[in-house]
C-alpha atoms as a PDB file:
ATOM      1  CA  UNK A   1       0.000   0.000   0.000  1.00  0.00           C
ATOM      2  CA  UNK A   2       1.446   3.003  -1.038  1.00  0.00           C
ATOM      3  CA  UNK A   3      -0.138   6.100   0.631  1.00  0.00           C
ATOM      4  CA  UNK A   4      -0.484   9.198  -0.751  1.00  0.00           C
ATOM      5  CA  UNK A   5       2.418  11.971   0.223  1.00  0.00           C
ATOM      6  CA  UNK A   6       1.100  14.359   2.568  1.00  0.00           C
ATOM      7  CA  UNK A   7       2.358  16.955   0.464  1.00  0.00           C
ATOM      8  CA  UNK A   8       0.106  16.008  -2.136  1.00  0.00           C
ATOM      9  CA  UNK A   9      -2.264  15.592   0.139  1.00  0.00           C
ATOM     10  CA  UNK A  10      -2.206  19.034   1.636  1.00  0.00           C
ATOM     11  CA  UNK A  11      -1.860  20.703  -2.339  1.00  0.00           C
ATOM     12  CA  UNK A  12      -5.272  18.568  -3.090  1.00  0.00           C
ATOM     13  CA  UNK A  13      -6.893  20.486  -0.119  1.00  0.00           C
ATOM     14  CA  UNK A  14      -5.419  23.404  -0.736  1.00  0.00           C
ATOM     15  CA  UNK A  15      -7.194  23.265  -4.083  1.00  0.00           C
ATOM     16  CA  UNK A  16     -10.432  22.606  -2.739  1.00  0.00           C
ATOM     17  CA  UNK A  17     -10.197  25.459  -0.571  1.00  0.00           C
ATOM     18  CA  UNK A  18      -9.620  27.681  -3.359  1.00  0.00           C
ATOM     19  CA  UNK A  19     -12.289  26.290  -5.835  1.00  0.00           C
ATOM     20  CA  UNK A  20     -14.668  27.219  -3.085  1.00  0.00           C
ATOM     21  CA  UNK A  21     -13.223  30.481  -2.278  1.00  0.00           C
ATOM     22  CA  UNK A  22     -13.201  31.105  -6.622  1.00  0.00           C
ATOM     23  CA  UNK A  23     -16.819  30.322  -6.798  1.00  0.00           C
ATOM     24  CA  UNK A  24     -18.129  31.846  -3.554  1.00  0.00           C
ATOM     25  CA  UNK A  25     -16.056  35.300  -5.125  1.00  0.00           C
ATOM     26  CA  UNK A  26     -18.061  34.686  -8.535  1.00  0.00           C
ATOM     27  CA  UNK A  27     -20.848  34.419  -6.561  1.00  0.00           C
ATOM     28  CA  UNK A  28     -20.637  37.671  -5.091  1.00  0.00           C
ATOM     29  CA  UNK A  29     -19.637  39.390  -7.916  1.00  0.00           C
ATOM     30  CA  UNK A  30     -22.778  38.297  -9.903  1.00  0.00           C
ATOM     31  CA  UNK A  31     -24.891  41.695 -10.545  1.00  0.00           C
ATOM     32  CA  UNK A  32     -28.464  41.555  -9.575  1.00  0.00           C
ATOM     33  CA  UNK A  33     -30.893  40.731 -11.992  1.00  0.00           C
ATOM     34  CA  UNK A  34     -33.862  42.808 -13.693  1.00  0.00           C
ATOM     35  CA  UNK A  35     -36.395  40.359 -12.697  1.00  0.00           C
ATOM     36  CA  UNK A  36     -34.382  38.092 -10.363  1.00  0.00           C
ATOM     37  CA  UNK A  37     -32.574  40.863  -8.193  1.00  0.00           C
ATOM     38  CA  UNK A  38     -29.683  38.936  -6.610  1.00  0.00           C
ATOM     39  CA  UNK A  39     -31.341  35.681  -6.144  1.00  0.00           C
ATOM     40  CA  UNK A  40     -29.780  35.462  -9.753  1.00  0.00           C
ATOM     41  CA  UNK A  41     -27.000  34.206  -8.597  1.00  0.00           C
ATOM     42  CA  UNK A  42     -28.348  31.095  -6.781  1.00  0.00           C
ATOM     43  CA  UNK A  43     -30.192  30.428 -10.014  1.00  0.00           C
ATOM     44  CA  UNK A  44     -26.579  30.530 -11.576  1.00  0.00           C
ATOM     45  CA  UNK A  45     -25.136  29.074  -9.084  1.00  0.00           C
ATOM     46  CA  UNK A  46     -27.160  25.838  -9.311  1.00  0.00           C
ATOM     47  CA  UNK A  47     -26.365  25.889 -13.165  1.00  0.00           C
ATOM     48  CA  UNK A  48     -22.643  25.549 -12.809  1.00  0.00           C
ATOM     49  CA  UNK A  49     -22.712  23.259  -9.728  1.00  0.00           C
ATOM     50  CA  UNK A  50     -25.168  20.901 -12.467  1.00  0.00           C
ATOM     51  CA  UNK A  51     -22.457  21.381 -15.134  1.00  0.00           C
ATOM     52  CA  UNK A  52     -19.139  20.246 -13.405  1.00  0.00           C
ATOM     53  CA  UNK A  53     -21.943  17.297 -11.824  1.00  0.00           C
ATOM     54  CA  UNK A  54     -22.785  16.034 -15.569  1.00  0.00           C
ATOM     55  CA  UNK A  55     -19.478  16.206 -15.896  1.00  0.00           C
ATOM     56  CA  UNK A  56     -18.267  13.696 -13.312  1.00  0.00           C
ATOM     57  CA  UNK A  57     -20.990  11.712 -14.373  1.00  0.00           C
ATOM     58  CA  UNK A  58     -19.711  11.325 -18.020  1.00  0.00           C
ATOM     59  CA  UNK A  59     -16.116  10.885 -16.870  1.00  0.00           C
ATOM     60  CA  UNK A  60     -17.180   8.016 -14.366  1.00  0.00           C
ATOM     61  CA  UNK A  61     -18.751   6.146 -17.604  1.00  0.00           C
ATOM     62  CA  UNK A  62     -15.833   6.938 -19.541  1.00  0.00           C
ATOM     63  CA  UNK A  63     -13.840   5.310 -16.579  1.00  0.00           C
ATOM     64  CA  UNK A  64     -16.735   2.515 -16.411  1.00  0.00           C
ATOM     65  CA  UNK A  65     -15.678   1.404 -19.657  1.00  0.00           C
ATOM     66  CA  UNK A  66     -12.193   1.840 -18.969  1.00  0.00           C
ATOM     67  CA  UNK A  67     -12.492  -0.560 -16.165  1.00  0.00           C
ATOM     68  CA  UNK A  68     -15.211  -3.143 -19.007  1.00  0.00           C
ATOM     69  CA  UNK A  69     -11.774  -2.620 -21.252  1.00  0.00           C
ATOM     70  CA  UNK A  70      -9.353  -4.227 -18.963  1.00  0.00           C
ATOM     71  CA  UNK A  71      -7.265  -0.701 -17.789  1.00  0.00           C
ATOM     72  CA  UNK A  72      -5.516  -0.441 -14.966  1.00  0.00           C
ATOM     73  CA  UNK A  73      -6.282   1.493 -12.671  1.00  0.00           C
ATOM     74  CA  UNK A  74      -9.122   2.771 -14.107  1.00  0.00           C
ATOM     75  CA  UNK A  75     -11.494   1.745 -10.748  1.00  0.00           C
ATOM     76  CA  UNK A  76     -10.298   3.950  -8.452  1.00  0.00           C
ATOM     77  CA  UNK A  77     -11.073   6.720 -10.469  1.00  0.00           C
ATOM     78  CA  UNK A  78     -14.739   5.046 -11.603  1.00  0.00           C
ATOM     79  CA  UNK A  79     -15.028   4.457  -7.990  1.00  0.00           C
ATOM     80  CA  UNK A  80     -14.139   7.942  -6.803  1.00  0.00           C
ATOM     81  CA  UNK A  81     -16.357   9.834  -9.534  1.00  0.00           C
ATOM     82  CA  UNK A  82     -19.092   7.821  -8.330  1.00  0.00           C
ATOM     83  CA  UNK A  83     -18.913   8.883  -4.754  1.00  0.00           C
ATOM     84  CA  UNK A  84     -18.473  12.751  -5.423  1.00  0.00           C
ATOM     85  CA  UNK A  85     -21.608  12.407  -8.202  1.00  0.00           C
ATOM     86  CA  UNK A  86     -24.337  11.034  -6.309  1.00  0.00           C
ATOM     87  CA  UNK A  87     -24.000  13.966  -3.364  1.00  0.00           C
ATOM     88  CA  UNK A  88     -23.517  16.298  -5.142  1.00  0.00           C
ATOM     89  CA  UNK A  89     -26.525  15.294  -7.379  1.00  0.00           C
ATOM     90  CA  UNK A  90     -28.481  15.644  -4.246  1.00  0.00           C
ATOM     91  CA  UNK A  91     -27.507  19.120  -3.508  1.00  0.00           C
ATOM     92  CA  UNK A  92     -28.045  19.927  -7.150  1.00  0.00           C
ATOM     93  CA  UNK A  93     -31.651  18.208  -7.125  1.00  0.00           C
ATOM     94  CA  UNK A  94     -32.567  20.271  -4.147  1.00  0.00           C
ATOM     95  CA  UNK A  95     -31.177  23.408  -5.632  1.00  0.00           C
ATOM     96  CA  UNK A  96     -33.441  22.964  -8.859  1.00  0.00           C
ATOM     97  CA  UNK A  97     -36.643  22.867  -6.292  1.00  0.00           C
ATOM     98  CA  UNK A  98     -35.714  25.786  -5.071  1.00  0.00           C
ATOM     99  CA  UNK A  99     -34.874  27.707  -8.611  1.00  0.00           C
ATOM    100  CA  UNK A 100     -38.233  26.563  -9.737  1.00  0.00           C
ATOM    101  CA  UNK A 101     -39.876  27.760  -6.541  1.00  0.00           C
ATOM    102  CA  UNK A 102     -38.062  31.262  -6.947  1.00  0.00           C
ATOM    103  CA  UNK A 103     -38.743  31.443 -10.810  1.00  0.00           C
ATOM    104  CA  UNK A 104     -42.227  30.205 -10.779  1.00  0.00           C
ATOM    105  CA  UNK A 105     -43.540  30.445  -7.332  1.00  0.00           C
ATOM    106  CA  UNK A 106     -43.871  26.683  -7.217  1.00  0.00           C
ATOM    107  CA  UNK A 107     -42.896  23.269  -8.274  1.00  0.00           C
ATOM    108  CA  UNK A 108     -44.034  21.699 -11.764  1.00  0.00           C
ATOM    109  CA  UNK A 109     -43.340  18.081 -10.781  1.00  0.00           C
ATOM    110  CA  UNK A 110     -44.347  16.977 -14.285  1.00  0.00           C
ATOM    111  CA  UNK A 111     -41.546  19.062 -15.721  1.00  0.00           C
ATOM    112  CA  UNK A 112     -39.313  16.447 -17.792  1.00  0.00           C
ATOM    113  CA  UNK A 113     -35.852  17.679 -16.928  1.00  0.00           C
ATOM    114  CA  UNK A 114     -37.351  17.682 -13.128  1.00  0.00           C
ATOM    115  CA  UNK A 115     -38.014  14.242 -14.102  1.00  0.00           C
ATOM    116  CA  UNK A 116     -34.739  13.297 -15.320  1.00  0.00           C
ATOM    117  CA  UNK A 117     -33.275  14.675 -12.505  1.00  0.00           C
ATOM    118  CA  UNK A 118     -34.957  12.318  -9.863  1.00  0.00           C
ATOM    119  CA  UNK A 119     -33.926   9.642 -12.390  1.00  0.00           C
ATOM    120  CA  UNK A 120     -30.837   9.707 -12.323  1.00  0.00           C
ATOM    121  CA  UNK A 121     -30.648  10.115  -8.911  1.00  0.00           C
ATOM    122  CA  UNK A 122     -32.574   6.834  -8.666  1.00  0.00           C
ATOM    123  CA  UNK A 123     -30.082   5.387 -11.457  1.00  0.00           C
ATOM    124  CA  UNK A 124     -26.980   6.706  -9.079  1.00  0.00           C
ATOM    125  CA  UNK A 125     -28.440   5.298  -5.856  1.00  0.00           C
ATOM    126  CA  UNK A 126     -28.911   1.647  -7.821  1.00  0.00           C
ATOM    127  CA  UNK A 127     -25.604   1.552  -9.039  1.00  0.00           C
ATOM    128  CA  UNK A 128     -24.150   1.891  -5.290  1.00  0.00           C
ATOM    129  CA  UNK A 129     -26.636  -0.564  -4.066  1.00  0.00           C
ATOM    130  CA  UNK A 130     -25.290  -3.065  -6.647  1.00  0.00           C
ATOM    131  CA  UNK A 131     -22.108  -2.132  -5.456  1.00  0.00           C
ATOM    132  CA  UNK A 132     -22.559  -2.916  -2.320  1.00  0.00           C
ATOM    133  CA  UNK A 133     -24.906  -6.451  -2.847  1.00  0.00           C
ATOM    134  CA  UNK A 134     -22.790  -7.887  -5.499  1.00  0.00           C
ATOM    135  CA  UNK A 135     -19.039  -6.659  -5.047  1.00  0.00           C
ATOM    136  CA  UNK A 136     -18.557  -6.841  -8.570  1.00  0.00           C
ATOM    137  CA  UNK A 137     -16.596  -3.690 -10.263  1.00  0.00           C
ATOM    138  CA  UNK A 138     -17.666  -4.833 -13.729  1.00  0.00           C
ATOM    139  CA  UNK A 139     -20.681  -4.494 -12.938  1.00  0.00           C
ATOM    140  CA  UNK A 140     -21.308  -1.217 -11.354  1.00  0.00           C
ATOM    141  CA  UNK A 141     -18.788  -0.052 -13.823  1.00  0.00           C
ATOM    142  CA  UNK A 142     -21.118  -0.811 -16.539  1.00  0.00           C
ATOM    143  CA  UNK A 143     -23.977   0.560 -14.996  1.00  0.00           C
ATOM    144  CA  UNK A 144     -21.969   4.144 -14.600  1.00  0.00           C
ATOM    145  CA  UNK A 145     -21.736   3.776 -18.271  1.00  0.00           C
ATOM    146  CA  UNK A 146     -25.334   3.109 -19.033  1.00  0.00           C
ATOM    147  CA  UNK A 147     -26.070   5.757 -16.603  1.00  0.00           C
ATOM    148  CA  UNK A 148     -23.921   8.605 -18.140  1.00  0.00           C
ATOM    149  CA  UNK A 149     -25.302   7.325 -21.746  1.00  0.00           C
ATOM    150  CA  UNK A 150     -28.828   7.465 -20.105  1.00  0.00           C
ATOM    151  CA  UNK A 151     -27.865  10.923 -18.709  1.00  0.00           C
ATOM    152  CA  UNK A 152     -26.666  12.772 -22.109  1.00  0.00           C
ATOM    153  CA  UNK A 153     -29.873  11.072 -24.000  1.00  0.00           C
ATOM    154  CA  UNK A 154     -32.438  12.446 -21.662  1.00  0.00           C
ATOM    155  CA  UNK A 155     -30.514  16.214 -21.880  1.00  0.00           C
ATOM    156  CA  UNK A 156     -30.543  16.017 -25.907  1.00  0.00           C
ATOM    157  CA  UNK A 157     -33.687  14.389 -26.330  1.00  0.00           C
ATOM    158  CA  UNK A 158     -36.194  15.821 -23.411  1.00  0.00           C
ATOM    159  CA  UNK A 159     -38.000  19.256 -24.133  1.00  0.00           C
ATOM    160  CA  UNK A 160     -37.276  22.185 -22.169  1.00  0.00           C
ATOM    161  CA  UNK A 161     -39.815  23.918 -20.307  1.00  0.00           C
ATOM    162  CA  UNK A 162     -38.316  25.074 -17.518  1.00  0.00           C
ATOM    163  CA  UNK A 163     -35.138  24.997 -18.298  1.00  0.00           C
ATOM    164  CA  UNK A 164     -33.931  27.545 -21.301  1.00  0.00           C
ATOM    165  CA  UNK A 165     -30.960  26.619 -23.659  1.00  0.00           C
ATOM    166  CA  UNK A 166     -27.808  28.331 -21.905  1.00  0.00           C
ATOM    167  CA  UNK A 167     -29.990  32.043 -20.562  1.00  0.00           C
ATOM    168  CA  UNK A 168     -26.688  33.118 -19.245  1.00  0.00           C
ATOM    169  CA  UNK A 169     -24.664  33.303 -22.839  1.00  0.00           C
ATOM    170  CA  UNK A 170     -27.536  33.942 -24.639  1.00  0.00           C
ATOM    171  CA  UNK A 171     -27.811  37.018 -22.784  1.00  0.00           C
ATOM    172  CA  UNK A 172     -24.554  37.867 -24.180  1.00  0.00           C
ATOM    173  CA  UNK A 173     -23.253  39.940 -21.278  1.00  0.00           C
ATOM    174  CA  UNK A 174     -20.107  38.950 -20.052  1.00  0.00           C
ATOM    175  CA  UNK A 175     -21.195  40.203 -16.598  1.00  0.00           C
ATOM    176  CA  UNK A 176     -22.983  36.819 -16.305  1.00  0.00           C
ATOM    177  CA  UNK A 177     -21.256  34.991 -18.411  1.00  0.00           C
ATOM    178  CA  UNK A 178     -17.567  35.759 -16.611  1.00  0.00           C
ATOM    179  CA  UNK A 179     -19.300  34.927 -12.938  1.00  0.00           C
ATOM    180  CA  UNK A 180     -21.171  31.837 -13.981  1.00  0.00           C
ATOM    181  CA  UNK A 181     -17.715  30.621 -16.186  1.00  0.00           C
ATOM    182  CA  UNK A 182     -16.121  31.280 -12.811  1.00  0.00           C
ATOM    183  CA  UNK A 183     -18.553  29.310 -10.808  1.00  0.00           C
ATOM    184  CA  UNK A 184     -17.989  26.563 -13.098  1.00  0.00           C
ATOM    185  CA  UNK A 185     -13.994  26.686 -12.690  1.00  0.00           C
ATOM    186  CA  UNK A 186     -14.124  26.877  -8.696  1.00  0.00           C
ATOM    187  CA  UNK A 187     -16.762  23.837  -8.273  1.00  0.00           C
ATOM    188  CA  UNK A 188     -14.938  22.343 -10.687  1.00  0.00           C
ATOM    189  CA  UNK A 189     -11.348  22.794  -8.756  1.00  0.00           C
ATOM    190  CA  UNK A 190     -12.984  21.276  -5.465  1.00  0.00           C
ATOM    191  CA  UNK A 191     -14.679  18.680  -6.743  1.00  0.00           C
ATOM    192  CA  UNK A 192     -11.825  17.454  -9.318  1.00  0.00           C
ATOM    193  CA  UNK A 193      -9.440  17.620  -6.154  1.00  0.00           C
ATOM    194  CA  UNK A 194     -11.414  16.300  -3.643  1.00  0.00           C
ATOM    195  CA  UNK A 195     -12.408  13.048  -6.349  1.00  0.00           C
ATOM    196  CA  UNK A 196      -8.617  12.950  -6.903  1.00  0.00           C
ATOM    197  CA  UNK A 197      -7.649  12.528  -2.831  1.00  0.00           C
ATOM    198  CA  UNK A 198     -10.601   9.862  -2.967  1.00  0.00           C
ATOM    199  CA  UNK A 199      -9.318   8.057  -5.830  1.00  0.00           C
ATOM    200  CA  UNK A 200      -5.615   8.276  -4.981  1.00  0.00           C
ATOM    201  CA  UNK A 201      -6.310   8.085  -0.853  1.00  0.00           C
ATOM    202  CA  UNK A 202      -3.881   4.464  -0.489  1.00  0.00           C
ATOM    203  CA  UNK A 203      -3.080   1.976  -2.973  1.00  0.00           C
ATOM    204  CA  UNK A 204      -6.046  -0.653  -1.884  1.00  0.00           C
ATOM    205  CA  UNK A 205      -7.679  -0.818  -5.004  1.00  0.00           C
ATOM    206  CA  UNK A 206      -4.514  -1.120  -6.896  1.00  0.00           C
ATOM    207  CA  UNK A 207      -3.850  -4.048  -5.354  1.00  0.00           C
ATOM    208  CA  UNK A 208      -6.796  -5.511  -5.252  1.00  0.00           C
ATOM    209  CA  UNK A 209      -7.112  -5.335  -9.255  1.00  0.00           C
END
């Protein structure tokens, strides 16, 4: 088991720190909105945070096959994308109750990217219970590939109602766009260092594959 240098250790969580500090200074700097005021920036907030989340769940498929393929080392970082995904899902499903409760004074449950959201939260919370049942990392590995294939089919395919295509460039000020690109970059940072001090947190799974 080789554990991972507490130098790199304390760089990793350095790097969290400052992803959080980045967005929670985007944040800030977000000017109110004409119809929003400053709750825009929870609404944009939310948006990022959803972002850098479909993005670990794309790169935890791309690892799931990895892993189907025969890499190396490949299922620590499936493994490690999985468990910063499904939380922050959670956080990012509550968050879109509340935008739709700010924006529309209530929640349209039949919405269909309100929909996809709770399933793939129900597709992330299967995946660890078949980790868990059957031990098997081909299998949940292929099931985090199903489930990011799922994932970008529902976001091409369902209509939005709620949801615009991308308000904050189509606005085209770079107010909004600069904050919410910085949002992005800062959840991005913590959550790409925290997975990587999961993935790379002792040599375990190494040597187990």
């Amino acid at each position: 088991m080789h554990l991972l240098p507490a130098r790199t250790r304390t760089a990793l969580a350095a790097g969290a720190v400052l992803g959080v500090l980045v967005c929670v200074a985007a944040v800030v700097l977000t000017p109110p909105d004409a119809k929003l005021g400053v709750m825009v920036r929870f609404v944009m907030f939310h948006g990022a945070s959803t972002w850098v989340n479909m993005a670990t769940f794309t790169l935890a498929g791309a690892f799931g096959i990895a892993v189907l393929l025969g890499h190396e080392g490949a299922r620590r970082w499936d493994e490690a994308l999985r468990w910063v995904s499904l939380p922050l899902w959670c956080v990012n499903s509550v968050l879109g109750l509340l935008s739709m409760q700010l924006i529309w004074g209530g929640v349209l449950w039949s919405e269909p990217r309100l929909r996809m959201t709770f399933g793939v939260l129900g597709g992330a919370l299967v995946i660890f219970a078949a980790q868990m049942l059957f031990a098997s990392p081909k299998v949940t590995a292929a099931l985090d590939a199903v489930l990011a294939i799922a994932l970008w089919t529902f976001v091409l395919v369902l209509p939005n109602l709620f949801h615009p295509d991308s308000p904050v460039f189509q606005s085209g000020n770079w107010e909004y766009i600069g904050t919410f690109l910085g949002m992005v970059a800062g959840v991005g940072l913590a959550v790409g260092c925290i997975a990587t001090l999961v993935a790379r947190r002792d040599g375990s799974n190494a040597a187990a594959e």
